[in-house]
N, C-alpha and C. Protein backbone atom coordinates (compact mmCIF):
# COMPACT_ATOMS: atom_id res chain seq x y z
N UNK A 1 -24.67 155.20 43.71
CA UNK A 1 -23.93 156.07 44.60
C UNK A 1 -23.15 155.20 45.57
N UNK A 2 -21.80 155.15 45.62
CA UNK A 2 -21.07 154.43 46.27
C UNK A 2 -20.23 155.26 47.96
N UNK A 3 -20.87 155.04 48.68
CA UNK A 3 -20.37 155.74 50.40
C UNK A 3 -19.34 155.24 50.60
N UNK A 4 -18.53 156.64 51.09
CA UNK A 4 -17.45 156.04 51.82
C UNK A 4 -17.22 156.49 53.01
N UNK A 5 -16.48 156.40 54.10
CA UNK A 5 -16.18 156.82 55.81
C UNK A 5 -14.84 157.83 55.37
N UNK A 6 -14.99 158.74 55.57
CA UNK A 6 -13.63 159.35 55.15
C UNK A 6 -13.23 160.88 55.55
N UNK A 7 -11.83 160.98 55.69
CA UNK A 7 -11.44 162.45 56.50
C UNK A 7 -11.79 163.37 55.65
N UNK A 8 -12.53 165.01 56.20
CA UNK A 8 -12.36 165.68 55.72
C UNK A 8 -12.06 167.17 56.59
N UNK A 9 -10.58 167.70 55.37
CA UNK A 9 -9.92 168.45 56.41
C UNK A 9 -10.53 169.93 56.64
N UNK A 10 -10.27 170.32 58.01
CA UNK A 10 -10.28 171.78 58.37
C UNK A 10 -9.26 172.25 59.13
N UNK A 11 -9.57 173.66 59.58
CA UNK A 11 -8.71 173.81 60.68
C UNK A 11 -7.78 174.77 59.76
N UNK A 12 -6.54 175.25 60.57
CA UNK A 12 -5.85 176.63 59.68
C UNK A 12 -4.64 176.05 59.14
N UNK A 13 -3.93 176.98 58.15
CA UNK A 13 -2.73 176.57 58.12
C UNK A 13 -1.62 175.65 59.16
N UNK A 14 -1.35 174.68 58.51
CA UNK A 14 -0.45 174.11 59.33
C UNK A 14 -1.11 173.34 60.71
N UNK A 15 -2.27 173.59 60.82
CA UNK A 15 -2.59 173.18 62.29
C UNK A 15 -4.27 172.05 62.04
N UNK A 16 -3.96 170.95 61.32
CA UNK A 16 -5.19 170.16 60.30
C UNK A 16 -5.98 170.26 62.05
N UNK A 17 -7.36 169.18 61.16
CA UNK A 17 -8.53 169.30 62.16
C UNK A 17 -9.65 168.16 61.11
N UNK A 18 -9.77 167.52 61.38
CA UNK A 18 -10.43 166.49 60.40
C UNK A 18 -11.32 166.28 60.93
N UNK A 19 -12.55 165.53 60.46
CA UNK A 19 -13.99 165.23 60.39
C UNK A 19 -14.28 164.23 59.93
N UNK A 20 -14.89 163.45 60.64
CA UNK A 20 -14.83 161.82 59.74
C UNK A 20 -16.28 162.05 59.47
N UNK A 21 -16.15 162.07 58.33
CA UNK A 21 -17.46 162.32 57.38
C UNK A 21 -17.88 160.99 56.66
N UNK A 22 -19.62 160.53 56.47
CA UNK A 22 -19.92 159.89 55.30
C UNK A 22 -20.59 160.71 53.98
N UNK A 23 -19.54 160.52 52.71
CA UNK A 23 -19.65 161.06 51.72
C UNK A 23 -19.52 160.54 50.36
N UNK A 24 -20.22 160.85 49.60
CA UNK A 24 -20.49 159.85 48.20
C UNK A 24 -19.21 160.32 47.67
N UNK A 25 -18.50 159.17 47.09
CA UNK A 25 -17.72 159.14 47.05
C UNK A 25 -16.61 159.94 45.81
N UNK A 26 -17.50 160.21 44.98
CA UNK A 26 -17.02 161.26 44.10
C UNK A 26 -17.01 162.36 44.66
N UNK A 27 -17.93 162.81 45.62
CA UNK A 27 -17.98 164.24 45.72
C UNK A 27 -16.54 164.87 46.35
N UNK A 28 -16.08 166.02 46.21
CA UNK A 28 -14.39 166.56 46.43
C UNK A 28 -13.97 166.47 48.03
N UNK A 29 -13.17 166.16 48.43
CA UNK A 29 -12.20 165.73 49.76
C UNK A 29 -13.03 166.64 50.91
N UNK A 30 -13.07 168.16 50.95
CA UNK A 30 -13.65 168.96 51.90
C UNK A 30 -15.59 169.21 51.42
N UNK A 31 -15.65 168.70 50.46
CA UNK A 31 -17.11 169.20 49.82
C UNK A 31 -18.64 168.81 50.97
N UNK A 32 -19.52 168.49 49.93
CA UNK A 32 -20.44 167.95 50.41
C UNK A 32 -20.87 166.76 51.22
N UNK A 33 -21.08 166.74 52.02
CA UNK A 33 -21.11 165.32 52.97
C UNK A 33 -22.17 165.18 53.57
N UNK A 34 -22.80 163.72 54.02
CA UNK A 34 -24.56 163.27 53.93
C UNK A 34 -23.96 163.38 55.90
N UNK A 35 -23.47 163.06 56.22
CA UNK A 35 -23.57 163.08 57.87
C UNK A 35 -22.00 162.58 58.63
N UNK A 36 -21.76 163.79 59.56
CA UNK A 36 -20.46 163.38 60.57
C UNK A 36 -20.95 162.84 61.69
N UNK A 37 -19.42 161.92 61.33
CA UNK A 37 -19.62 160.98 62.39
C UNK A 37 -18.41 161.09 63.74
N UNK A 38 -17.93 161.79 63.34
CA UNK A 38 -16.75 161.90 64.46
C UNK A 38 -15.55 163.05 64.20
N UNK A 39 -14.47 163.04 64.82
CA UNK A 39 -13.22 164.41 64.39
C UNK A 39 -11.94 163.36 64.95
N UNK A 40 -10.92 164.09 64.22
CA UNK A 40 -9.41 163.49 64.54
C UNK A 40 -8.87 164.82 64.90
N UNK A 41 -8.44 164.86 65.69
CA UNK A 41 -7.21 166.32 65.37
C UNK A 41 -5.64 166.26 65.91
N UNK A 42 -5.18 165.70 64.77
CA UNK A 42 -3.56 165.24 64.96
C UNK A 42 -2.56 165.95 65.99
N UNK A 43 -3.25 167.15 66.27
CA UNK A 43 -2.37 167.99 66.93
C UNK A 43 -2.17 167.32 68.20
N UNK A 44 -3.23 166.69 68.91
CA UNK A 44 -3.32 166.46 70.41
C UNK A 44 -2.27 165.26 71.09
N UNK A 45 -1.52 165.01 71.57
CA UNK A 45 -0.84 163.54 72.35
C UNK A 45 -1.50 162.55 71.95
N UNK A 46 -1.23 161.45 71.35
CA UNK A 46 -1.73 160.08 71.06
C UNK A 46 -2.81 159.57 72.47
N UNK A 47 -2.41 159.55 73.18
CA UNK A 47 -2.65 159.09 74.30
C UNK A 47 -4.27 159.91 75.16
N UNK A 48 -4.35 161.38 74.44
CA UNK A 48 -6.01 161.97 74.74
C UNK A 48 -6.86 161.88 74.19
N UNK A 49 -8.03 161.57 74.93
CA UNK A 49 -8.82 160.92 74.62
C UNK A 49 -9.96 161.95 73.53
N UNK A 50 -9.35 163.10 73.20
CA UNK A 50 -9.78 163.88 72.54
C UNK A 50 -9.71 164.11 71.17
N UNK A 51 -8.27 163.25 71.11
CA UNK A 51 -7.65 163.30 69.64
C UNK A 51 -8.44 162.01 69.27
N UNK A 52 -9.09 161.05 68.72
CA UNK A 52 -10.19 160.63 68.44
C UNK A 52 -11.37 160.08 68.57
N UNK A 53 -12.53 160.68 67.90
CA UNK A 53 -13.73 160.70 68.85
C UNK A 53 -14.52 160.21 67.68
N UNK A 54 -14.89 159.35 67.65
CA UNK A 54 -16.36 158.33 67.08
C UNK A 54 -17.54 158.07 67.61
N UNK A 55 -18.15 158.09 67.01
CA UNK A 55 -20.10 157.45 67.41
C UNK A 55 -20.27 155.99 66.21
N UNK A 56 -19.82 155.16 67.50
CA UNK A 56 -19.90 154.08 66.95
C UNK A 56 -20.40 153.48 66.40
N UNK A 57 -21.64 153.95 67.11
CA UNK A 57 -23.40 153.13 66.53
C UNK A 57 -23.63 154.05 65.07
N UNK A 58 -23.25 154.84 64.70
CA UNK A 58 -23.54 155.76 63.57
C UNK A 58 -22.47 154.74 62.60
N UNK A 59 -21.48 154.88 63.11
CA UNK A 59 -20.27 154.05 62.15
C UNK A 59 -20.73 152.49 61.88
N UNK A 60 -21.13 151.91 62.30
CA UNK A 60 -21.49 150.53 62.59
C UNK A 60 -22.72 150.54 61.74
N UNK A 61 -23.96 151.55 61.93
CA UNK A 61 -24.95 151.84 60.59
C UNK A 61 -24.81 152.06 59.49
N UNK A 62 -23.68 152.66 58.93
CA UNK A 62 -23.33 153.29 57.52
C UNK A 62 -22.64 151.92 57.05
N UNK A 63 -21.59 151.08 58.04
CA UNK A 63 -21.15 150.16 57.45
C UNK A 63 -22.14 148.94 56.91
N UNK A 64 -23.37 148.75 57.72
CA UNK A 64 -24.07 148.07 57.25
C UNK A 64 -24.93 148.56 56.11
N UNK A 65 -25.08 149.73 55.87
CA UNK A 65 -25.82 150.11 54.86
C UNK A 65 -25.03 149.56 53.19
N UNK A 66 -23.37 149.87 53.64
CA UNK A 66 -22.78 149.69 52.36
C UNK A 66 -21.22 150.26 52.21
N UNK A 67 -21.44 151.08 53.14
CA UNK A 67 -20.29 152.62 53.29
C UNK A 67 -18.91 151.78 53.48
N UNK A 68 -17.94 152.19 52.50
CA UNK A 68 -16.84 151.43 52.86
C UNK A 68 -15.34 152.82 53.43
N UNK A 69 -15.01 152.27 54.51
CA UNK A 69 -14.08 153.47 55.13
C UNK A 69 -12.33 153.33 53.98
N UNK A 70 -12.08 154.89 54.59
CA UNK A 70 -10.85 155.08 53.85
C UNK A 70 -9.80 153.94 54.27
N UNK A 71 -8.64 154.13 53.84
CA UNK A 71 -7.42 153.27 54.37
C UNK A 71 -7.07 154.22 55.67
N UNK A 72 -7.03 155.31 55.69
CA UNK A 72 -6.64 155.92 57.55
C UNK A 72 -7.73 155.86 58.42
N UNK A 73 -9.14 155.56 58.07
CA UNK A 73 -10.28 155.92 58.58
C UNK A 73 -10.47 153.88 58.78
N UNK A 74 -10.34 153.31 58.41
CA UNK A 74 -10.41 152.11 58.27
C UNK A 74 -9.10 151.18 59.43
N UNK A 75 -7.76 151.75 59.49
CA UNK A 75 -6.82 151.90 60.47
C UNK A 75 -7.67 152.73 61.92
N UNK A 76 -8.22 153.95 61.89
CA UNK A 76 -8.86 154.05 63.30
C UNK A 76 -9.95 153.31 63.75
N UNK A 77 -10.93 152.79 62.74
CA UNK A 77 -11.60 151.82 63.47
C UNK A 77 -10.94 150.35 63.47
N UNK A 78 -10.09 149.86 63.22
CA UNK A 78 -9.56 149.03 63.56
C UNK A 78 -8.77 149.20 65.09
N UNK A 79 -8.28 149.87 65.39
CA UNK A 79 -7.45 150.26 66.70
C UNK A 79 -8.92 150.52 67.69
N UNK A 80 -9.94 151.17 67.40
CA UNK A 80 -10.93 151.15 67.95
C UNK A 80 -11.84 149.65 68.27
N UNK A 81 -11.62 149.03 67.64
CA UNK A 81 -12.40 147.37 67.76
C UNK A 81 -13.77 147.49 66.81
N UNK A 82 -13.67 148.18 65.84
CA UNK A 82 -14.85 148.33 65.19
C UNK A 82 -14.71 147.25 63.79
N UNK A 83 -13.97 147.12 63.22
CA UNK A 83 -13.66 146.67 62.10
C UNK A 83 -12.13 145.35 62.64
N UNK A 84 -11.71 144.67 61.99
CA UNK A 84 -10.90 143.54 61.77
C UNK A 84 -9.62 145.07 61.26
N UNK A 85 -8.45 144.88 62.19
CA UNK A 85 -7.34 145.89 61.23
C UNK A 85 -6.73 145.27 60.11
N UNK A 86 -6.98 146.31 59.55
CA UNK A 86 -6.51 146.16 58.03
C UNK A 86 -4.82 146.15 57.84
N UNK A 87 -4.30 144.76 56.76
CA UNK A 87 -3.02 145.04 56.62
C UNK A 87 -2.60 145.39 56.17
N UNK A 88 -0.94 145.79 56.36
CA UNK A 88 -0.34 146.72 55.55
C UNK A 88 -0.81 146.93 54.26
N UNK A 89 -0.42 148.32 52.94
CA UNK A 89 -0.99 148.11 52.02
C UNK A 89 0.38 147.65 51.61
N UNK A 90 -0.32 146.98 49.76
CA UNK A 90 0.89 146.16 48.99
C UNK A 90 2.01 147.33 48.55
N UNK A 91 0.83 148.50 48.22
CA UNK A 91 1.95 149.76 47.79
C UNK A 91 3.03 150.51 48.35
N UNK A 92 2.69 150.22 49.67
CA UNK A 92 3.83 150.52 50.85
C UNK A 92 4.95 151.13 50.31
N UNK A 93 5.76 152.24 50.86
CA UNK A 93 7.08 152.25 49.86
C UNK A 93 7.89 151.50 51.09
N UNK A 94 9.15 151.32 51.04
CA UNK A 94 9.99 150.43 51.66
C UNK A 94 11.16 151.53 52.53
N UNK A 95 10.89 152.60 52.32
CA UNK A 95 11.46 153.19 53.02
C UNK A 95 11.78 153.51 54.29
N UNK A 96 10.62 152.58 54.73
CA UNK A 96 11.18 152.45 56.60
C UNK A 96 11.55 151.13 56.63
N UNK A 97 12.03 150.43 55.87
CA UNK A 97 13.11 149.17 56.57
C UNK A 97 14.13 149.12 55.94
N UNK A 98 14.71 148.75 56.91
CA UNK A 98 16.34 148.60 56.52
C UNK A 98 17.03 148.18 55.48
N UNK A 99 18.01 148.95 55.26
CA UNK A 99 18.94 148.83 54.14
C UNK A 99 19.64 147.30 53.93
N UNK A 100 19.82 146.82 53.36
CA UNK A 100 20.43 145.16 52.86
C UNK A 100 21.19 144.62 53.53
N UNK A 101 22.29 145.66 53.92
CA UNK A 101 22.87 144.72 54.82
C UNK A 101 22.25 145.07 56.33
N UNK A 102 21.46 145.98 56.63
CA UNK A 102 21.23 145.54 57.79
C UNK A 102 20.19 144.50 58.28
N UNK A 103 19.33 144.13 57.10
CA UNK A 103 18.88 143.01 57.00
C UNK A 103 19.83 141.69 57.44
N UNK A 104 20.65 141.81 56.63
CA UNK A 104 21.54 140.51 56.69
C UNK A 104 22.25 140.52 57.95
N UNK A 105 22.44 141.61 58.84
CA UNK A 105 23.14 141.80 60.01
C UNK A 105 22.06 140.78 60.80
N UNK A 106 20.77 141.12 61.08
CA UNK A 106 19.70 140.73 61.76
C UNK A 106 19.32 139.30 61.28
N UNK A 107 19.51 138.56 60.43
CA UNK A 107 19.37 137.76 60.09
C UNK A 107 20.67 136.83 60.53
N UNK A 108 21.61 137.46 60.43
CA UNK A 108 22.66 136.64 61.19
C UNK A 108 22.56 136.50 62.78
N UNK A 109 22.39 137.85 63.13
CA UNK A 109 22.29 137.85 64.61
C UNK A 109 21.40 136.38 65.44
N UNK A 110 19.96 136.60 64.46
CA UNK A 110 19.04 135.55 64.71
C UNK A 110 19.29 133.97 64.68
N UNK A 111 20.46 134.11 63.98
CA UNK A 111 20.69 132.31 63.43
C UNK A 111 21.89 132.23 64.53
N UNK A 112 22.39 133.00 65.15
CA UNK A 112 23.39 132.86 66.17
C UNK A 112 22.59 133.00 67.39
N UNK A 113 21.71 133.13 67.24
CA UNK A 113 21.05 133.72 69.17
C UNK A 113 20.41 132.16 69.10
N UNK A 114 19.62 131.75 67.56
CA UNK A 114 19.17 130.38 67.78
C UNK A 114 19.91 129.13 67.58
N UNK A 115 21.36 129.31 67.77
CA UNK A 115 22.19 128.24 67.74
C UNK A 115 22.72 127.98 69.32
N UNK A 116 22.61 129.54 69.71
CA UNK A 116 23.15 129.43 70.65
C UNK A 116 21.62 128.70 71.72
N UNK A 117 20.67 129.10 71.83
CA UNK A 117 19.66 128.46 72.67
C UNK A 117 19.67 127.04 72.72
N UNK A 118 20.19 126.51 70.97
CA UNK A 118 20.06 125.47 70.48
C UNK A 118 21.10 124.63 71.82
N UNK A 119 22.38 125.07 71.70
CA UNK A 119 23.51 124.66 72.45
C UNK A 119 23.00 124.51 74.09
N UNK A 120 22.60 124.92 74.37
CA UNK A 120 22.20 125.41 76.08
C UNK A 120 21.07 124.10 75.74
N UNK A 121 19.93 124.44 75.03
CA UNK A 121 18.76 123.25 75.26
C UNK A 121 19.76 122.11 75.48
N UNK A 122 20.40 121.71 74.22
CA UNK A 122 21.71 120.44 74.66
C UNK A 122 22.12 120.08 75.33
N UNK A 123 22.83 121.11 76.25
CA UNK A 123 23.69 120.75 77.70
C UNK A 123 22.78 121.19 78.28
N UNK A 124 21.45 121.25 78.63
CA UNK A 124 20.75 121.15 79.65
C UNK A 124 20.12 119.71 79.58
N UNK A 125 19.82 118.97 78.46
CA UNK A 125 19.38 117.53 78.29
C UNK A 125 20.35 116.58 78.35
N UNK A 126 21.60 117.07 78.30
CA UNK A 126 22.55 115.99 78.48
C UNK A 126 22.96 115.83 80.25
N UNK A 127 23.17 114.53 80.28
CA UNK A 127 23.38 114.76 81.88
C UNK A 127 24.96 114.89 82.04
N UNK A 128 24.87 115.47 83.28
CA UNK A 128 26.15 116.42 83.98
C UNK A 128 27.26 114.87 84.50
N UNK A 129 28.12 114.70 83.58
CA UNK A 129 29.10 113.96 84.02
C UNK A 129 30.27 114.63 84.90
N UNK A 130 30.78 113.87 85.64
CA UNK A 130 32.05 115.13 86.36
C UNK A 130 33.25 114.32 85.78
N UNK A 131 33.87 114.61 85.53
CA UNK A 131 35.43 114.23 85.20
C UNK A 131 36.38 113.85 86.91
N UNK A 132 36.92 113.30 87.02
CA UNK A 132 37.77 113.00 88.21
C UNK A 132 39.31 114.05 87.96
N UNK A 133 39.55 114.75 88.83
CA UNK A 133 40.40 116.05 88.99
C UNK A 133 42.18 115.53 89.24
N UNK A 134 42.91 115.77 87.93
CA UNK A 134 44.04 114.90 88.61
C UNK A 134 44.76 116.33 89.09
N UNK A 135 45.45 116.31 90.38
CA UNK A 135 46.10 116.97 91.14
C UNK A 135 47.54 116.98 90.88
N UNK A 136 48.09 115.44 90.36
CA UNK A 136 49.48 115.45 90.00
C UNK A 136 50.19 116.32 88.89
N UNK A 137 49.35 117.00 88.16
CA UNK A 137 50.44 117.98 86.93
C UNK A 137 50.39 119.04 87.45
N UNK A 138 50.10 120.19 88.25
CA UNK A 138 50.80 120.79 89.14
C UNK A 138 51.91 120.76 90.07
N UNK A 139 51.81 119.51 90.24
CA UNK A 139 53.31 119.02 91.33
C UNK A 139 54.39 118.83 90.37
N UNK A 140 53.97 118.28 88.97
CA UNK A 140 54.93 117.80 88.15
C UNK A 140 55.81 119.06 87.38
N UNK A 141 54.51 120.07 87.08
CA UNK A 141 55.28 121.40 86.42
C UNK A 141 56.14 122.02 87.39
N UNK A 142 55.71 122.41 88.24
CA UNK A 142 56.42 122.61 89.99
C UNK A 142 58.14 122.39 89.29
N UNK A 143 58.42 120.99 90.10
CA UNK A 143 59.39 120.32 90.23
C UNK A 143 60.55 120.64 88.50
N UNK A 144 59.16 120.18 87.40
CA UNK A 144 60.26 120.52 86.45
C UNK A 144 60.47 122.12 86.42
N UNK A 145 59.90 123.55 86.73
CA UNK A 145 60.60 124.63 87.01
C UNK A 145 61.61 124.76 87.54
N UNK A 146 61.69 124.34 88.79
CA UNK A 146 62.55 124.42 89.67
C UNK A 146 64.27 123.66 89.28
N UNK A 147 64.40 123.21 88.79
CA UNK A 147 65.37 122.83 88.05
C UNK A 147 66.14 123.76 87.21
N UNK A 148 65.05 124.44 86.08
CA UNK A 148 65.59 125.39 85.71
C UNK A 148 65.89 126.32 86.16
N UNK A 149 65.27 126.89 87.33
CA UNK A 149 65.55 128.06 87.49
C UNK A 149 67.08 127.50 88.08
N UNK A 150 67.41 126.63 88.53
CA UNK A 150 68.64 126.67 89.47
C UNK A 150 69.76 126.56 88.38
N UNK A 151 69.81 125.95 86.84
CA UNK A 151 70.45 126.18 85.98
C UNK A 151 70.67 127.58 85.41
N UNK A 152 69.57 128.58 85.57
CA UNK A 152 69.64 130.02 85.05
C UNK A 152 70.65 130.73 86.08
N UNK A 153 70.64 130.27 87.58
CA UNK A 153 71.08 131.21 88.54
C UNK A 153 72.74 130.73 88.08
N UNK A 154 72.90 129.46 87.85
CA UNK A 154 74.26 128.73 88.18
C UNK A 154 75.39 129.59 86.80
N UNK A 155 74.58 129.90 85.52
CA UNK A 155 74.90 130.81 84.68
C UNK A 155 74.96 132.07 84.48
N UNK A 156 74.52 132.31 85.60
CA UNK A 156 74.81 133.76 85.63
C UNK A 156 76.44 134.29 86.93
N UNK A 157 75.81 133.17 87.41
CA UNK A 157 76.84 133.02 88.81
C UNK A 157 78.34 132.97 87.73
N UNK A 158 78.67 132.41 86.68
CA UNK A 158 79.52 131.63 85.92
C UNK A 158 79.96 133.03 85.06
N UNK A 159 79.02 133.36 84.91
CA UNK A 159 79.11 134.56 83.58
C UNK A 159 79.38 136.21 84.08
């Protein structure tokens, strides 16, 4: 007889209500079950402390006996600190990540955000030379304007 930790549903249409039951593991999803150990009820805010409720020391006994928990039942005691969380499964469908190129968008973004840090680490390790400021090519553009403009006026004066 092989135990497992696992939901079983109640509650009315549309409105679930689960039971974390230990139950041999053939027996049917709502059927027969050797002892509850706790309730989920999806309906409530993530955040109350109502929406899931465990007896730890009961959970912590069955696991040592043998009892191995579901994959959602195995995810709440992990978030609970009871168990090591379990990773993603391999079967996953892929439907919550992004489409190809937005992969490749993010992947670019990343190689530009780390070129750019790259650049800054650089000119923060290089030391700050100052260049000496020449003042004379302002005076020089100056002077050569002024020339022209007095050739533009002298042609129009003419014309």
């Amino acid at each position: 007889m092989s135990l497992r930790i696992r939901l079983s549903r109640g509650g009315a249409k549309k409105r679930p209500f689960y039971r974390i039951v230990v139950a041999d593991s053939r027996s049917p999803r709502d059927g027969k079950f050797i002892e509850k150990i706790g309730t989920y009820n999806p309906m409530l805010a993530r955040d109350s402390g109502e929406r899931l409720v465990i007896q730890e020391e009961r959970v912590k006994y069955w696991m040592g006996v043998g009892a191995l928990p579901s994959d959602r039942v195995a995810r709440f005691l992990g978030d609970a600190g009871l168990v090591e969380k379990p990773a993603t499964p391999a079967n996953q469908t892929k439907r919550n990540m992004p489409k190809t190129k937005a992969q490749e968008r993010a992947k670019e973004q990343a190689s530009k955000a780390a070129a750019a840090a790259e650049a800054a680490a650089e000119a923060a390790a290089a030391p700050a030379v100052e260049e000496p400021v020449v003042e004379e090519a302002p005076a020089e553009a100056a002077a050569e304007e002024a020339p022209a403009e007095a050739a533009a006026e002298e042609t129009k004066e003419a014309g």
